[in-house]
Structures are given as structure tokens and as C-alpha cells.
Protein backbone atom coordinates (compact mmCIF):
# COMPACT_ATOMS: atom_id res chain seq x y z
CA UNK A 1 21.98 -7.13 40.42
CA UNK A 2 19.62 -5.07 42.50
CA UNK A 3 15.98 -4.86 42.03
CA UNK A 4 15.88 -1.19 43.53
CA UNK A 5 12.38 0.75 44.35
CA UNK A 6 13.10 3.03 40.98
CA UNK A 7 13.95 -0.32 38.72
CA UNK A 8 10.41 -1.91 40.05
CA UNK A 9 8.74 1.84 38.82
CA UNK A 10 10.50 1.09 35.86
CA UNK A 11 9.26 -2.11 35.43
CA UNK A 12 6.10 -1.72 36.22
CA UNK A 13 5.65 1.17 33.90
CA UNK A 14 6.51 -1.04 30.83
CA UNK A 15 4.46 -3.56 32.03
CA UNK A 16 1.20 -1.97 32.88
CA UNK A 17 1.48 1.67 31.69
CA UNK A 18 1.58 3.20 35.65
CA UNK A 19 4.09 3.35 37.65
CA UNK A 20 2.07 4.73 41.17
CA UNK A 21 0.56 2.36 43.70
CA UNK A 22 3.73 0.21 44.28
CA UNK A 23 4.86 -0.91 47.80
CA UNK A 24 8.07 -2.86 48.99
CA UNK A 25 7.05 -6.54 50.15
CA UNK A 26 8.51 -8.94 52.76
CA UNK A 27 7.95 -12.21 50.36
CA UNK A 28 10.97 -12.05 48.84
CA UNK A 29 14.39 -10.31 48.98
CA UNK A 30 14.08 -6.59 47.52
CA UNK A 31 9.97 -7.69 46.13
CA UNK A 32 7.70 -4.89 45.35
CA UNK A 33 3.98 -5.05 44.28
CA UNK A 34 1.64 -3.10 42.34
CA UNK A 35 -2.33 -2.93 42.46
CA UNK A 36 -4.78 -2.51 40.36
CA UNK A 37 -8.30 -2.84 42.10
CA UNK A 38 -8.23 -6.56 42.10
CA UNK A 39 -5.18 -7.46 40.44
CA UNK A 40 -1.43 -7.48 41.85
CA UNK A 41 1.31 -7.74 40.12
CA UNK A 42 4.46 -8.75 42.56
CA UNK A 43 8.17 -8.96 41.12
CA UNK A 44 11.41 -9.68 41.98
CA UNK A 45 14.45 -11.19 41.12
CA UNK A 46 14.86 -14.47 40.31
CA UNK A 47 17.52 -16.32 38.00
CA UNK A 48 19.02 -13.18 37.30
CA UNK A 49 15.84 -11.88 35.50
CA UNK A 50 12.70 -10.27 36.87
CA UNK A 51 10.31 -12.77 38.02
CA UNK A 52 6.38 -11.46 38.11
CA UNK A 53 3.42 -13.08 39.36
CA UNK A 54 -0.39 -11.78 38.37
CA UNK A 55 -2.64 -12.29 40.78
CA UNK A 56 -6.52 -11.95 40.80
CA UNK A 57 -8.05 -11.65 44.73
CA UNK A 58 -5.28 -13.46 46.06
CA UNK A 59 -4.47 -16.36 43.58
CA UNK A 60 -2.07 -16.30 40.78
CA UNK A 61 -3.05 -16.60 37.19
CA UNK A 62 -0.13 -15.70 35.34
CA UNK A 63 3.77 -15.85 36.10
CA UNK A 64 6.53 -14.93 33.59
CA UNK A 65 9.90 -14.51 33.85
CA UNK A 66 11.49 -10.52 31.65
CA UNK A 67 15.07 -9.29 31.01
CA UNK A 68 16.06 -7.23 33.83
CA UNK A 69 17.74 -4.57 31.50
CA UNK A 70 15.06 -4.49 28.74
CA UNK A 71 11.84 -5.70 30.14
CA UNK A 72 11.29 -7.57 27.39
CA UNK A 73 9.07 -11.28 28.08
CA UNK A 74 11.80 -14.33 28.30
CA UNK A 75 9.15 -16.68 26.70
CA UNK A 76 11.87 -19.09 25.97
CA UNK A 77 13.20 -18.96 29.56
CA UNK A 78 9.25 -19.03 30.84
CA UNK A 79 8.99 -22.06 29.04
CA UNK A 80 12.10 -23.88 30.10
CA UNK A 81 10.97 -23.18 33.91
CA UNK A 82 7.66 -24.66 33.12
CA UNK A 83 9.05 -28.10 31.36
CA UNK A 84 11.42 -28.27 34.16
CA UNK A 85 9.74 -28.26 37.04
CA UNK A 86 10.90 -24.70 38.25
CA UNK A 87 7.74 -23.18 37.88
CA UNK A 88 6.22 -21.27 41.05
């Protein structure tokens, strides 16, 4: 499963309705991040889905877990991470 330049555009496009501004990151293994004046968005893969942390000036306020294929939101996997401990 590989979390390629075009799948982040992709991605991001569903997510936020753009698809410009988005730069490969060192954070994680094949990461890319998106900004919007003072929001980033920053995905990657993670549990075999796409992993995406919100951040506002530099601290996160929202991370969710979406199907790689469909880019739909995995609330029920979201939710498991959270009870579990695996949250990041």
C-alpha cells in the first residue's frame, strides 16, 4: 500500500475541496501536508488506512483515521484507537 504524491492530491481533494499547496514531509514514511493559511492537514499511512492530523499554528485539534480506497471517515476505527490507547 503506497501513499503516493497523486493518492495524497487525491485525498486531499475529497477532504478539503483543493488539491494545490501540498508538500512531501520527513515525519513519517511517504507523509505529505497541505496548508491552508493557518491550518495543516498532514497524512499518511497508518494501520493500513490514511491517518490525518488537523493542525491549527502548530498544535493538533483533530485526528481521524479514512479508507485508503474510498476516503470515506473510519469513525468506528477512530473510535477504537481512541478507547484503546492508540490515539496520537
Amino acid at each position: 500500500m503506497r501513499f503516493t504524491k497523486k493518492k495524497a492530491q487525491e485525498f486531499f481533494k475529497a477532504l478539503t475541496g483543493s488539491s494545490s499547496n501540498i508538500e512531501k514531509e520527513s515525519f513519517a514514511r511517504n507523509s505529505f501536508t497541505q496548508r491552508h493559511g493557518m491550518m495543516c492537514y498532514r497524512a499518511w499511512i497508518l494501520d493500513g488506512r490514511i491517518y490525518c492530523q488537523i493542525d491549527l499554528t502548530n498544535e493538533c485539534i483533530f485526528s481521524a483515521y479514512f479508507n485508503f480506497d474510498t476516503y470515506e471517515y473510519d469513525m468506528e476505527y477512530t473510535e477504537h484507537a481512541r478507547e484503546n490507547d492508540d490515539w496520537n
